[in-house]
N, C-alpha and C. Protein backbone atom coordinates (compact mmCIF):
# COMPACT_ATOMS: atom_id res chain seq x y z
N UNK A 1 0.82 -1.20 0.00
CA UNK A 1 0.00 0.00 0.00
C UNK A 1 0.86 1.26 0.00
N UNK A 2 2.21 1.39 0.44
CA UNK A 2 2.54 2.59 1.14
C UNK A 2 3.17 3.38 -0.36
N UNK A 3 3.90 1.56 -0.66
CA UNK A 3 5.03 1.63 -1.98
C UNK A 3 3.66 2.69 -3.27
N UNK A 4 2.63 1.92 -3.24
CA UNK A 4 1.98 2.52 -4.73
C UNK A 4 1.24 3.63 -4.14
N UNK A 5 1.19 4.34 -3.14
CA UNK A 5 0.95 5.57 -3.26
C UNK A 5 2.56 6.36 -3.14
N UNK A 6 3.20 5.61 -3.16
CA UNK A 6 4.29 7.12 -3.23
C UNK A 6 4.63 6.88 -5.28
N UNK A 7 3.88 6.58 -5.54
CA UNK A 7 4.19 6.04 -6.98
C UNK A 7 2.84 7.18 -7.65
N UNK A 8 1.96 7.29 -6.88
CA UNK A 8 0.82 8.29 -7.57
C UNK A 8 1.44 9.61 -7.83
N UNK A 9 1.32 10.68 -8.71
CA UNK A 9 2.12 11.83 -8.68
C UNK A 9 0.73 12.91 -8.63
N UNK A 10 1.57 13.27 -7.63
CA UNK A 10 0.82 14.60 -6.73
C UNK A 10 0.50 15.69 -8.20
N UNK A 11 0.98 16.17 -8.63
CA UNK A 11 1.56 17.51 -9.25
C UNK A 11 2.61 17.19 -10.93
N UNK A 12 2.15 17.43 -11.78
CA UNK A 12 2.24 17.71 -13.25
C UNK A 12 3.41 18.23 -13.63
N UNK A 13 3.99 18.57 -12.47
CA UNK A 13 5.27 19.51 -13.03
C UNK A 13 6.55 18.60 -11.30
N UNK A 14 7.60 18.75 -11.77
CA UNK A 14 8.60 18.86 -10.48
C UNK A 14 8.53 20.11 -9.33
N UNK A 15 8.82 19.88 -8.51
CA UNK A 15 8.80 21.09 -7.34
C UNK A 15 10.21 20.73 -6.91
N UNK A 16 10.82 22.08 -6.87
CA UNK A 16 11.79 21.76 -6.06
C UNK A 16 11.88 22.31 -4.62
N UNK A 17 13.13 22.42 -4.04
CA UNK A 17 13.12 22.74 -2.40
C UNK A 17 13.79 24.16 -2.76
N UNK A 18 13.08 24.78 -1.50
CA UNK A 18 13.54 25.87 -1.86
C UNK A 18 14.98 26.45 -1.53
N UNK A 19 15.77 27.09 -1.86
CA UNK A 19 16.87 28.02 -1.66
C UNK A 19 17.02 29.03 -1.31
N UNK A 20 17.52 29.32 -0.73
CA UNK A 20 18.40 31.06 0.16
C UNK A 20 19.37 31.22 -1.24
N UNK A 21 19.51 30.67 -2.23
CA UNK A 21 20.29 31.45 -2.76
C UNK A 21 20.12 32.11 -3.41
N UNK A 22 18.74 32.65 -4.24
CA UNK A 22 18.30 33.73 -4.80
C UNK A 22 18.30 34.85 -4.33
N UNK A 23 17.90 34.70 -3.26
CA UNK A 23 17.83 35.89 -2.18
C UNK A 23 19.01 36.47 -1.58
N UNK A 24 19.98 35.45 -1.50
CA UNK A 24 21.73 36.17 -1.55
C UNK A 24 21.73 36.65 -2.06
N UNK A 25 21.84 36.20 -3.64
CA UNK A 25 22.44 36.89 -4.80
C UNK A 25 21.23 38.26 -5.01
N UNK A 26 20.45 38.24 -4.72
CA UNK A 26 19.74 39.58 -5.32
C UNK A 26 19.94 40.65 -4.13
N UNK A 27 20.27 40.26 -3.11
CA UNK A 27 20.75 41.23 -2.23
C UNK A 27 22.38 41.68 -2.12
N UNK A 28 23.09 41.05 -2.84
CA UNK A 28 24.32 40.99 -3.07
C UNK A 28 24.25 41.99 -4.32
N UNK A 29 23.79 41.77 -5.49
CA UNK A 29 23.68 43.02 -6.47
C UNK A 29 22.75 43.85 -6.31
N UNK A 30 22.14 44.24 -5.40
CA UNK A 30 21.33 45.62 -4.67
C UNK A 30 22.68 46.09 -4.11
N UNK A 31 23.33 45.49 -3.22
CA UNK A 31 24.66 46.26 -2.32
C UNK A 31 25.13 47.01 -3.38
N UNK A 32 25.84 45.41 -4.44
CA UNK A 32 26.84 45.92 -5.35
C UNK A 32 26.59 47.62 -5.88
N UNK A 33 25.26 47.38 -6.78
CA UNK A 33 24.57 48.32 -7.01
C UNK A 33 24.92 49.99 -7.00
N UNK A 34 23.78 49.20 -5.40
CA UNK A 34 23.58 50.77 -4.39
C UNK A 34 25.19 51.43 -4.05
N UNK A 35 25.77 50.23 -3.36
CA UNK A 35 26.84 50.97 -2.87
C UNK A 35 27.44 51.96 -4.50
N UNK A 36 28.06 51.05 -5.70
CA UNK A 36 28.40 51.81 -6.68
C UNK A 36 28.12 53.22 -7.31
N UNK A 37 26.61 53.13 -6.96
CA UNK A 37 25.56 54.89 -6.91
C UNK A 37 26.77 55.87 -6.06
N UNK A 38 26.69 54.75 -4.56
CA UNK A 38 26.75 56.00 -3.40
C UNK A 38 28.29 56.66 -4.38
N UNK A 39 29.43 55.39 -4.20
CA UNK A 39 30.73 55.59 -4.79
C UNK A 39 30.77 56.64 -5.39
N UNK A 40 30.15 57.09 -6.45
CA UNK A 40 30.94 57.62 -7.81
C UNK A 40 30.22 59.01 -7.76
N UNK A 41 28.92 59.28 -6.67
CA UNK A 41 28.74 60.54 -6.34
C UNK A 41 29.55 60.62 -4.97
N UNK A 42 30.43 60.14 -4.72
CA UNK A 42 31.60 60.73 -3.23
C UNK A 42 30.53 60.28 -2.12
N UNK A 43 28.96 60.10 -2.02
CA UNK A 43 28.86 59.60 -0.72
C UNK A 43 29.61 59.23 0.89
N UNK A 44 29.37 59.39 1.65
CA UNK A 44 30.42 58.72 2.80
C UNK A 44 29.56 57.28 2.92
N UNK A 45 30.70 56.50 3.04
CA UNK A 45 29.86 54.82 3.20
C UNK A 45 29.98 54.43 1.83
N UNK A 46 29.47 54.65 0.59
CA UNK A 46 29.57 54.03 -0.71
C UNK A 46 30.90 53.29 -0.69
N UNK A 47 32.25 53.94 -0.71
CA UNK A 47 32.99 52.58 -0.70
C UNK A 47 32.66 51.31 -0.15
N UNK A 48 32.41 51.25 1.40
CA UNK A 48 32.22 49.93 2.15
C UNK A 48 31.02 49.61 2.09
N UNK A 49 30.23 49.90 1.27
CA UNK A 49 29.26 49.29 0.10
C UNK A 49 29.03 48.55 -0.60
N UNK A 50 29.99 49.26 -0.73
CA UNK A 50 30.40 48.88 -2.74
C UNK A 50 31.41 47.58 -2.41
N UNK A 51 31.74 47.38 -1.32
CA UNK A 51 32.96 46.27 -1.26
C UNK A 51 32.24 45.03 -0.07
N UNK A 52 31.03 45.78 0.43
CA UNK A 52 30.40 44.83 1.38
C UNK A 52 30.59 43.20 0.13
């Protein structure tokens, strides 16, 4: 019994598990980004921004 229901498929498509790593990386090029803005108008902080 247990075997042929894990054999029924839930869902039409794959699912996967989710990741933290999208969410790194898109907060990682917001820094990059932002900090680069602050940089190149002299901001204070834009360097260690820009290098976080």
């Amino acid at each position: 019994m247990k075997l042929k229901a894990k054999m029924i498929q839930r869902h039409p498509f794959h699912l996967v598990d989710p990741s933290p790593w999208p969410l790194v990386a898109a907060l990682g090029g917001l820094s990059l980004t932002f900090g680069g803005v602050l940089f190149m108008h002299n901001y204070e902080g834009g360097g260690e921004l820009l290098c976080l």
